[in-house]
N, C-alpha and C. Protein backbone atom coordinates (compact mmCIF):
# COMPACT_ATOMS: atom_id res chain seq x y z
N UNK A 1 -102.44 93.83 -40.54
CA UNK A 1 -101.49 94.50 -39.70
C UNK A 1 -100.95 95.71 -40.44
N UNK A 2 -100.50 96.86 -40.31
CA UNK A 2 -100.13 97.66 -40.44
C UNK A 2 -98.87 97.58 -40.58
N UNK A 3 -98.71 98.53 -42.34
CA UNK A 3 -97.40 98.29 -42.86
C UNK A 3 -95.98 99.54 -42.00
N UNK A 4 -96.43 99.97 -41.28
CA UNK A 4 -95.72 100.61 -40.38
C UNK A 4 -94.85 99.49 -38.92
N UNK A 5 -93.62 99.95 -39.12
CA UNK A 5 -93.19 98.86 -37.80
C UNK A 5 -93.10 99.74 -36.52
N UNK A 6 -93.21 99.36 -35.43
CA UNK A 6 -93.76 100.06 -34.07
C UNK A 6 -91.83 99.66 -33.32
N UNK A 7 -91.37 100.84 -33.77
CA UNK A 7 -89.65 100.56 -33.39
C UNK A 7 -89.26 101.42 -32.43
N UNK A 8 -89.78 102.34 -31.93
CA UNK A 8 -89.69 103.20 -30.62
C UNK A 8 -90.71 102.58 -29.22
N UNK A 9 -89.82 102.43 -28.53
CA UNK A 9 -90.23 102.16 -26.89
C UNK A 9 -89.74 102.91 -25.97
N UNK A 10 -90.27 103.11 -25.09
CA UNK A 10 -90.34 103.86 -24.05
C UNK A 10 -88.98 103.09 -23.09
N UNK A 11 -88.00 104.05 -23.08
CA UNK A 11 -86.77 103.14 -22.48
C UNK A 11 -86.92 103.37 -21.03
N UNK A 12 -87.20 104.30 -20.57
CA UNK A 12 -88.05 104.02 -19.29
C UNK A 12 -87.95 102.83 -18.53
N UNK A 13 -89.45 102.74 -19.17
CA UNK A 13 -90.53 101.72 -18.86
C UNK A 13 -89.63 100.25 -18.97
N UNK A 14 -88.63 100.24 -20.18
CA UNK A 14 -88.43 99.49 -20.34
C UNK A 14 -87.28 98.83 -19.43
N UNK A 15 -86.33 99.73 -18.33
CA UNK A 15 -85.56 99.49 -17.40
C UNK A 15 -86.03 98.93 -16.49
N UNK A 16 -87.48 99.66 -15.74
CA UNK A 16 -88.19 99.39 -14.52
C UNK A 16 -89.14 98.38 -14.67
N UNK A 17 -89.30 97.21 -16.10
CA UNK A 17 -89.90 96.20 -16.32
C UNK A 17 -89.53 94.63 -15.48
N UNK A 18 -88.36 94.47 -15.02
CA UNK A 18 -88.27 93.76 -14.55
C UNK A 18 -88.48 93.78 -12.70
N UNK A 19 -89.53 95.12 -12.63
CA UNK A 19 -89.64 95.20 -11.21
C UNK A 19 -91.13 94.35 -10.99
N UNK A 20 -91.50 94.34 -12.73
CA UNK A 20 -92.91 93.39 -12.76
C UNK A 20 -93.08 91.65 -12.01
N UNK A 21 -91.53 91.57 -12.57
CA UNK A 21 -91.54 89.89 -11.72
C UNK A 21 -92.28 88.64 -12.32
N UNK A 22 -91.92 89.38 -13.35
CA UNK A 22 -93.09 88.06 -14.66
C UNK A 22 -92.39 87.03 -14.50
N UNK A 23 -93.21 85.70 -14.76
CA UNK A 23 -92.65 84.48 -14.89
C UNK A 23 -92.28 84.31 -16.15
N UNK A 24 -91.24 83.09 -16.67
CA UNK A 24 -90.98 83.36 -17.95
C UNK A 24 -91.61 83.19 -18.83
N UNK A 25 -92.83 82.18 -18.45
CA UNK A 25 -93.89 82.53 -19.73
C UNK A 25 -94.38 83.86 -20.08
N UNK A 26 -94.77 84.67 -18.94
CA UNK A 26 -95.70 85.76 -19.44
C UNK A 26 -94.44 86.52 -19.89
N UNK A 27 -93.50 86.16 -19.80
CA UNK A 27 -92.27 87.85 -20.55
C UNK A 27 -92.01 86.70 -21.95
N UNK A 28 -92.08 85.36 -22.07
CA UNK A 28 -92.29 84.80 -23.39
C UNK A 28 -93.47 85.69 -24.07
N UNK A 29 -94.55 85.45 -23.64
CA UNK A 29 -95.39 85.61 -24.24
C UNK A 29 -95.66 87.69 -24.52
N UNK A 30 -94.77 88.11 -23.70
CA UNK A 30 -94.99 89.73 -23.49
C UNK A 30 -93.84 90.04 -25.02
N UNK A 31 -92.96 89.38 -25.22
CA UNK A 31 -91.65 89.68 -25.88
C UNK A 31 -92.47 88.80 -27.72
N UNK A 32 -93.41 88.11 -27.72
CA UNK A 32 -94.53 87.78 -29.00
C UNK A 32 -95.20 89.11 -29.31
N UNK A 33 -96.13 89.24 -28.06
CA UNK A 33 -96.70 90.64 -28.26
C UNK A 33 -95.63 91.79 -28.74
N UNK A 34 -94.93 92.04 -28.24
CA UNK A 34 -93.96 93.41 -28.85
C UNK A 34 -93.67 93.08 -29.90
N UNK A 35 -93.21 91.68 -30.35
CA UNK A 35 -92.93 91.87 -31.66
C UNK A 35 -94.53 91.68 -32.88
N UNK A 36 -94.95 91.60 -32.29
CA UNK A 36 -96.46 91.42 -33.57
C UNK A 36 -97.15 92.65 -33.33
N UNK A 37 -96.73 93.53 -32.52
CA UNK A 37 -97.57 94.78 -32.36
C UNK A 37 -97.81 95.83 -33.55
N UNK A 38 -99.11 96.82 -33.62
CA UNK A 38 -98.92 97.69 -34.53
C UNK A 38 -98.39 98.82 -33.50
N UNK A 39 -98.44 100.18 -34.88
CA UNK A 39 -97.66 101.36 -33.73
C UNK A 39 -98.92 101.38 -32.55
N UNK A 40 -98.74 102.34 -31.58
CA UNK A 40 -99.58 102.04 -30.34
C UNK A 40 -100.05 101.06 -29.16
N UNK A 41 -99.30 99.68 -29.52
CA UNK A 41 -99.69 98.69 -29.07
C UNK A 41 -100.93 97.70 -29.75
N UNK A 42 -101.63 97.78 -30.62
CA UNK A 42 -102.57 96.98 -30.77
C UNK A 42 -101.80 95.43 -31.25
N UNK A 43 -102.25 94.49 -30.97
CA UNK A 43 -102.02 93.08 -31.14
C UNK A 43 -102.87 92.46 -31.61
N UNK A 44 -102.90 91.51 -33.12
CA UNK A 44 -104.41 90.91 -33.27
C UNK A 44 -103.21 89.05 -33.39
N UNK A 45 -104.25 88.57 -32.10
CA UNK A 45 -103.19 87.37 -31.99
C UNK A 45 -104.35 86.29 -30.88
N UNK A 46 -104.77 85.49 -31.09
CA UNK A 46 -105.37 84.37 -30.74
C UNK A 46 -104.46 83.52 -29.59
N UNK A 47 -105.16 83.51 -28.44
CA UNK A 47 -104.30 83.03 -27.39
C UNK A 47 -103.71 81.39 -27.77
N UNK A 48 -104.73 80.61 -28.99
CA UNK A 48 -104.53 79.06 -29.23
C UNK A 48 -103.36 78.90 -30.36
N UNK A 49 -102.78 80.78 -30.88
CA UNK A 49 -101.76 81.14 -31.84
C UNK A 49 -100.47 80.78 -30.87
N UNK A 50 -100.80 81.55 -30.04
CA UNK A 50 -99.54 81.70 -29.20
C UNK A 50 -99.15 80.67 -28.45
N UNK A 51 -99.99 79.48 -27.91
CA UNK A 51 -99.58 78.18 -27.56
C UNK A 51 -99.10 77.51 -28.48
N UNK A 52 -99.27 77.61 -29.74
CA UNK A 52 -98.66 76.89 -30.80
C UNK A 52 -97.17 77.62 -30.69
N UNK A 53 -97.29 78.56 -31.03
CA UNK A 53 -95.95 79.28 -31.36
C UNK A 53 -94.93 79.02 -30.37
N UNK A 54 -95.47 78.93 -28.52
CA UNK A 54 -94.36 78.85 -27.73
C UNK A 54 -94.55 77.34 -27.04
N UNK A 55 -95.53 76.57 -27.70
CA UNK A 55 -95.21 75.37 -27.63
C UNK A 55 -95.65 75.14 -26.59
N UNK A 56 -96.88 75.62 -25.63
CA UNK A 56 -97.30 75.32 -24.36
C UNK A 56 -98.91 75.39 -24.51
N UNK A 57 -99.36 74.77 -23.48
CA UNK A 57 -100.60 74.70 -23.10
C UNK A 57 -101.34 75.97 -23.35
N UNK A 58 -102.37 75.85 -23.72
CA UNK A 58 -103.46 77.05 -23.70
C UNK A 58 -103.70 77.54 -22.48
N UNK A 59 -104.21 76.51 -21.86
CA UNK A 59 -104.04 77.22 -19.69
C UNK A 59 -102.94 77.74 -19.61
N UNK A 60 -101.95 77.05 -19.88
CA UNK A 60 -100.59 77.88 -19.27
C UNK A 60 -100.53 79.39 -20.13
N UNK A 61 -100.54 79.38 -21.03
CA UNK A 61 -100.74 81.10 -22.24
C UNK A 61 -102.41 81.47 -21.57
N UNK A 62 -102.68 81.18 -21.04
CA UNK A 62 -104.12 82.52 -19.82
C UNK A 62 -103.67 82.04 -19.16
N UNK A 63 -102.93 81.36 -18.30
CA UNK A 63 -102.58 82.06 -17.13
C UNK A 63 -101.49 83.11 -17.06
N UNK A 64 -100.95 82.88 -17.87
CA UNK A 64 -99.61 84.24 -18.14
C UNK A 64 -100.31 85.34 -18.76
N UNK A 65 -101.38 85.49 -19.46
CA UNK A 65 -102.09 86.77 -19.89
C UNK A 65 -102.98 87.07 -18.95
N UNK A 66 -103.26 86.53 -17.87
CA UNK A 66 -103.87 86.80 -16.51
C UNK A 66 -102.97 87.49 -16.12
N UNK A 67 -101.46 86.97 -15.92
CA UNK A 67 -100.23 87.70 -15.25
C UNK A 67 -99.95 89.10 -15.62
N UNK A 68 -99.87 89.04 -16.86
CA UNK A 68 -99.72 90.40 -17.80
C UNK A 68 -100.76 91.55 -17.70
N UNK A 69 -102.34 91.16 -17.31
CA UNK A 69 -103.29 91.98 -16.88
C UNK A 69 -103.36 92.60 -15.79
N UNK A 70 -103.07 91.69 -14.79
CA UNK A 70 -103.14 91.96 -13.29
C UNK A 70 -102.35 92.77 -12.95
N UNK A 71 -100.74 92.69 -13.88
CA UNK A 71 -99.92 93.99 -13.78
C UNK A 71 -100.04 95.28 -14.48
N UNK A 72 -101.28 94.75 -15.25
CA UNK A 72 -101.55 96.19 -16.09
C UNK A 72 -100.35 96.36 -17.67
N UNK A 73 -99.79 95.58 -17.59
CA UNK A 73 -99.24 95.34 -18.73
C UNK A 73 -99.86 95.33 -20.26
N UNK A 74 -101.04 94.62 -20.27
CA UNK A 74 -101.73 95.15 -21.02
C UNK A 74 -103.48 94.85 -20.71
N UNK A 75 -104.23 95.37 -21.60
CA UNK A 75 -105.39 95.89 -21.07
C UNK A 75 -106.35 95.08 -20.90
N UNK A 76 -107.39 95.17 -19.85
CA UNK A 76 -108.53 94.50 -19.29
C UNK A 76 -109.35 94.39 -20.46
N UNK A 77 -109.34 95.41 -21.51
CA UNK A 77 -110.88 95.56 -22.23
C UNK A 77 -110.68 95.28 -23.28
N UNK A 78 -110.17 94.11 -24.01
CA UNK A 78 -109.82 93.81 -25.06
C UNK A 78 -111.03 92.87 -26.48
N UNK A 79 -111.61 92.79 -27.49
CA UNK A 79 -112.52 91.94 -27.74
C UNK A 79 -111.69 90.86 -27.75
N UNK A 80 -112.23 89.97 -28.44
CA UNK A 80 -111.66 88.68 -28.98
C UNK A 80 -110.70 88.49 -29.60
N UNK A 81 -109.25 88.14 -29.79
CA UNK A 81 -108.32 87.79 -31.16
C UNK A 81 -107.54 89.05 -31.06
N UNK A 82 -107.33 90.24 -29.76
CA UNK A 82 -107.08 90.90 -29.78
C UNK A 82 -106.54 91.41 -28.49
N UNK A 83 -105.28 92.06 -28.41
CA UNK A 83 -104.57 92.74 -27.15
C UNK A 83 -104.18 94.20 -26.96
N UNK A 84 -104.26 94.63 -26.03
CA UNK A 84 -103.78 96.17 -26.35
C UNK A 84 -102.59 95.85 -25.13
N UNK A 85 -101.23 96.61 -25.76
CA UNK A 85 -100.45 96.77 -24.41
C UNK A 85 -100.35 98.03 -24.20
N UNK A 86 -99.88 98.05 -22.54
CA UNK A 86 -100.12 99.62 -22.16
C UNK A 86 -99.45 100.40 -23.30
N UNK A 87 -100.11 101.98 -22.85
CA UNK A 87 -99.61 102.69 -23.90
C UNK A 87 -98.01 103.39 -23.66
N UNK A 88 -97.52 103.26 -22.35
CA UNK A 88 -95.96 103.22 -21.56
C UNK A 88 -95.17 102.38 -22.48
N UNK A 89 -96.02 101.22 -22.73
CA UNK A 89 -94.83 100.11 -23.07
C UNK A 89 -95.01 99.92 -24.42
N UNK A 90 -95.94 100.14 -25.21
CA UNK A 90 -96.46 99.89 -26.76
C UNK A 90 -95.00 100.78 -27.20
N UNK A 91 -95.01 100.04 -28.53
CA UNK A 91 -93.72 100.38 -29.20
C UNK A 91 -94.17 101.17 -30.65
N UNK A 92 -93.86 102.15 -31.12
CA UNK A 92 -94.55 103.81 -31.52
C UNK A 92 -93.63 103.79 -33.29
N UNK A 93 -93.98 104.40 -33.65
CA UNK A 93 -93.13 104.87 -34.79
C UNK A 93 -91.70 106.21 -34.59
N UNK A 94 -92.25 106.72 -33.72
CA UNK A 94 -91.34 107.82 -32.84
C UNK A 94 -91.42 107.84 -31.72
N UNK A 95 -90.48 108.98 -31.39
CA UNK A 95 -91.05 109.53 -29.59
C UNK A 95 -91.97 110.67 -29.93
N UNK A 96 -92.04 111.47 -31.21
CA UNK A 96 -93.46 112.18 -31.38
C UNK A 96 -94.65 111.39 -31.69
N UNK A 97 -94.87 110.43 -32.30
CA UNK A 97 -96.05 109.69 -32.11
C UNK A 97 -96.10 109.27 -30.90
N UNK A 98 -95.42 108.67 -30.10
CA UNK A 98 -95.69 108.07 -28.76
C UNK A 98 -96.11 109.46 -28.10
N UNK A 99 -95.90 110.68 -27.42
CA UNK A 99 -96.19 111.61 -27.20
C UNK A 99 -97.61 111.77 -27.55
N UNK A 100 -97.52 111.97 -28.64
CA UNK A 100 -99.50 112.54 -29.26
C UNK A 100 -99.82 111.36 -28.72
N UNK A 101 -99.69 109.93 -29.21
CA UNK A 101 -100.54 109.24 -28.42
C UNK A 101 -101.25 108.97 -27.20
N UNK A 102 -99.98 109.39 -26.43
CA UNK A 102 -100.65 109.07 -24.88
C UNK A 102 -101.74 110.45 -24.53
N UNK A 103 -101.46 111.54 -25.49
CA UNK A 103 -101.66 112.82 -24.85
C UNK A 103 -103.19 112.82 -25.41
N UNK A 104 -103.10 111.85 -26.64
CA UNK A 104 -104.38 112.11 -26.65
C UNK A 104 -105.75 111.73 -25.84
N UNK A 105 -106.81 112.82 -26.11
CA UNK A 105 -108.07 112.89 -25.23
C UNK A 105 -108.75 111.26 -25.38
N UNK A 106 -108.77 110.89 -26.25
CA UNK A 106 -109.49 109.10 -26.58
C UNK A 106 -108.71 108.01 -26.18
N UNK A 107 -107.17 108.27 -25.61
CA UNK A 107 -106.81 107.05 -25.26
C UNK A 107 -105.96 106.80 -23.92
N UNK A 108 -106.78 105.33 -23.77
CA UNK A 108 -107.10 105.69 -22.12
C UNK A 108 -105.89 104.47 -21.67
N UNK A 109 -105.88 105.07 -20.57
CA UNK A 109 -103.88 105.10 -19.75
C UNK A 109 -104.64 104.21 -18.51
N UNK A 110 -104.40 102.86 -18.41
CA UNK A 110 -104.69 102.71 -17.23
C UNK A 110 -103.88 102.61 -16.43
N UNK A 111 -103.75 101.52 -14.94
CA UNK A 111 -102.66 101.79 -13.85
C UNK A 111 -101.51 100.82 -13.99
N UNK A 112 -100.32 101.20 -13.95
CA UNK A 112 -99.44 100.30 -13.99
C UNK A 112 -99.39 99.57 -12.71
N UNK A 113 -99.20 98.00 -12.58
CA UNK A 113 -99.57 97.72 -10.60
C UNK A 113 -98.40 96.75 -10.18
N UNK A 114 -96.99 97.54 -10.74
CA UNK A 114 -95.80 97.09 -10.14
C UNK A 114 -94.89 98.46 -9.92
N UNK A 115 -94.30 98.52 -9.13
CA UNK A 115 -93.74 99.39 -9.31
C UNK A 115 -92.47 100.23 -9.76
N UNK A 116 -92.70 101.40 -9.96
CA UNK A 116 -91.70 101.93 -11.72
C UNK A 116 -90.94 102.87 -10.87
N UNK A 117 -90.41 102.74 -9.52
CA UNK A 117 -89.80 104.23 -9.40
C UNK A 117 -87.67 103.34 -9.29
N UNK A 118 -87.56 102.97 -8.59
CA UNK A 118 -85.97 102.10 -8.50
C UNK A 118 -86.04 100.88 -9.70
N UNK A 119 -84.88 100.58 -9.78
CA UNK A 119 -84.88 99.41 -11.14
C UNK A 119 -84.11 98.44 -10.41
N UNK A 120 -85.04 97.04 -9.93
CA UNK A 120 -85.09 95.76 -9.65
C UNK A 120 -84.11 95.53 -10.68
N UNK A 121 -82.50 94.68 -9.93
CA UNK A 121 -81.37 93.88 -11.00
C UNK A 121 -82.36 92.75 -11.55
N UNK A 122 -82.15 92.11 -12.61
CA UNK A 122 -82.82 91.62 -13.23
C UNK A 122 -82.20 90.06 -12.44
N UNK A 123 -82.58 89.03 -13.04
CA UNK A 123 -82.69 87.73 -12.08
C UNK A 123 -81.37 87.37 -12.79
N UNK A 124 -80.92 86.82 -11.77
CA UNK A 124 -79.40 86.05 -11.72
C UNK A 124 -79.29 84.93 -12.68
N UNK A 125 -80.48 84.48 -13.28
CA UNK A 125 -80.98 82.81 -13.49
C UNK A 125 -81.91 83.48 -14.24
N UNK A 126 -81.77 83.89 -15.95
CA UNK A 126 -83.07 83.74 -16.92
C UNK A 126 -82.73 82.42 -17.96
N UNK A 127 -83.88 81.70 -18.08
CA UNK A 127 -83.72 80.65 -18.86
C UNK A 127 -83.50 80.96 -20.06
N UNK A 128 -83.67 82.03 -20.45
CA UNK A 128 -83.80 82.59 -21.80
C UNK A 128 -82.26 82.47 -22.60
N UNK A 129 -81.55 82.81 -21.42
CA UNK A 129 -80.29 83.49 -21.63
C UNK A 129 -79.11 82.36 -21.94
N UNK A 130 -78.70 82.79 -23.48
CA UNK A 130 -77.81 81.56 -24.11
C UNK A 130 -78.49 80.88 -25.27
N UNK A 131 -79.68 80.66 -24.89
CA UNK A 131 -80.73 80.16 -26.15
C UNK A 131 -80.84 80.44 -27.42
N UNK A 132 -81.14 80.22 -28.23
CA UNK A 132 -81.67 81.12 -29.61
C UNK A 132 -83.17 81.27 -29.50
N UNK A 133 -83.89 81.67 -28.37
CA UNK A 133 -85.38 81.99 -28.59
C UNK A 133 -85.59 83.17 -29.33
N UNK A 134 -86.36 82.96 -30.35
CA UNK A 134 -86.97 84.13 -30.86
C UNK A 134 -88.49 83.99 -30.64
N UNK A 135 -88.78 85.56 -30.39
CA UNK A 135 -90.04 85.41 -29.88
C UNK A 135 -91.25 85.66 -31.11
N UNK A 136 -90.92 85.71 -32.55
CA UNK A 136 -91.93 85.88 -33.65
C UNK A 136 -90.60 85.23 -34.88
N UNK A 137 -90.14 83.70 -34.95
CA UNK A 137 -89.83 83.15 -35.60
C UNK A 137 -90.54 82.77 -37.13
N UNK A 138 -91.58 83.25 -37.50
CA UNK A 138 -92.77 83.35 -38.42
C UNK A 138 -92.64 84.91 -39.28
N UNK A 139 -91.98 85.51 -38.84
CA UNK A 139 -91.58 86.96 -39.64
C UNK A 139 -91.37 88.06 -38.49
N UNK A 140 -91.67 89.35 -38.82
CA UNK A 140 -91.39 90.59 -37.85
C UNK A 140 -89.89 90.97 -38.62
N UNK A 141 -89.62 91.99 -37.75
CA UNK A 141 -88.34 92.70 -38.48
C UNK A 141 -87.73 93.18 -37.41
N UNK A 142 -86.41 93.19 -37.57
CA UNK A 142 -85.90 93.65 -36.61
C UNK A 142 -85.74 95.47 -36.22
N UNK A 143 -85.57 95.81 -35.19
CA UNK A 143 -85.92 96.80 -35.14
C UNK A 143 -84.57 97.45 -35.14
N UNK A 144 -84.27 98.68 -36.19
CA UNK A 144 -83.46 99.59 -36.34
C UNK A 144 -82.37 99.69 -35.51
N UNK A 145 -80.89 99.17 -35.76
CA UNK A 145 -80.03 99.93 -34.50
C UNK A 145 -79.46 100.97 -34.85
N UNK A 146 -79.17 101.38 -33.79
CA UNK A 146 -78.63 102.81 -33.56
C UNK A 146 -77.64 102.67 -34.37
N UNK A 147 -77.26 104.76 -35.22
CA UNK A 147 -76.59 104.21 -36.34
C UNK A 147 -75.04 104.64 -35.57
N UNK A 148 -75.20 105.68 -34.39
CA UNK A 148 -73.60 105.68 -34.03
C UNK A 148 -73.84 105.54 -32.58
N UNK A 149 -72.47 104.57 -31.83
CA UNK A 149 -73.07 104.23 -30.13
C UNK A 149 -72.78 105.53 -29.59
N UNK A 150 -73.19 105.84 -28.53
CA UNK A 150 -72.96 106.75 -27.71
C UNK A 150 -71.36 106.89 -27.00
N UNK A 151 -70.41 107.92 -26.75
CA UNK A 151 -68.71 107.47 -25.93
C UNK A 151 -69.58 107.57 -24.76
N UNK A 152 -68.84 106.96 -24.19
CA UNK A 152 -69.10 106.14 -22.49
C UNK A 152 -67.77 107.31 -22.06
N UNK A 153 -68.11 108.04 -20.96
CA UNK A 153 -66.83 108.68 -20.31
C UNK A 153 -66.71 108.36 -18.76
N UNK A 154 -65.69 108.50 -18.16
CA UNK A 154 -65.11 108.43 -17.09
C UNK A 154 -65.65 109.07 -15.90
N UNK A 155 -66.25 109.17 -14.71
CA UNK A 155 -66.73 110.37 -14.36
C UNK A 155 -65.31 110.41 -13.43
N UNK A 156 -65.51 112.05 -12.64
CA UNK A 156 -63.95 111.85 -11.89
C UNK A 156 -63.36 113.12 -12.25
């Protein structure tokens, strides 16, 4: 894996994600991938890894990476032991690497197949929420916070 950590995402993408409608496995298993990713999205991760890790069936981890394909989340053409997530959602070293990346001529953008234009409230009811799930309890790093928040103003 690459000693570079992939700490820029597309905040975007990342608002209009819950218009995807993932079940909570595949955003379990989408929230493994982000964190084991290199810059660009590449993932080298064994689907019989990730049933161990989230403690579920191997059918159930392909059928949620069925889920994650079908939305284009990440890619059809992957070899073996290996994932690519889109290049929208892959998490970058910058917003200038993310930029060259997508722009470049060799790497190929396929269709996102939920749609990204209004931002779906997120579900009333995530199981997630309250838990201590971590989704790469085995290492990863956390990713950089911001070093001053933004003032929030009044409009009016």
């Amino acid at each position: 894996m690459s000693s570079t950590i992939a700490g820029f995402h597309n905040p975007q993408m990342y608002e209009v994600l819950p218009n995807a409608c993932l079940s909570a496995t595949a955003r379990d298993i989408f929230d493994v991938l982000t964190a084991r990713q290199e810059p660009g999205g590449l993932v080298h991760i064994r689907q019989q890894e990730l049933a161990e890790r989230l403690g579920l069936s191997q059918s159930a981890v392909s059928r949620a990476i069925g889920q994650l394909r079908d939305k284009g989340i990440i890619s059809e053409r992957q070899r073996k032991g290996t994932l690519l997530i889109h290049p929208l959602l892959a998490g970058y070293e910058s917003l200038a690497h993310m930029t060259n990346h997508i722009e470049a001529p060799d790497t190929h953008v396929w269709p996102i197949n939920f749609p990204v234009g209004d931002i779906r409230p997120p579900r009333a009811r995530d199981a997630r929420t309250g838990t201590n799930f971590d989704p790469d309890p085995g290492g990863g790093e956390d990713a950089p916070a911001p070093e001053v928040r933004p003032a929030l103003r009044l409009a009016g």
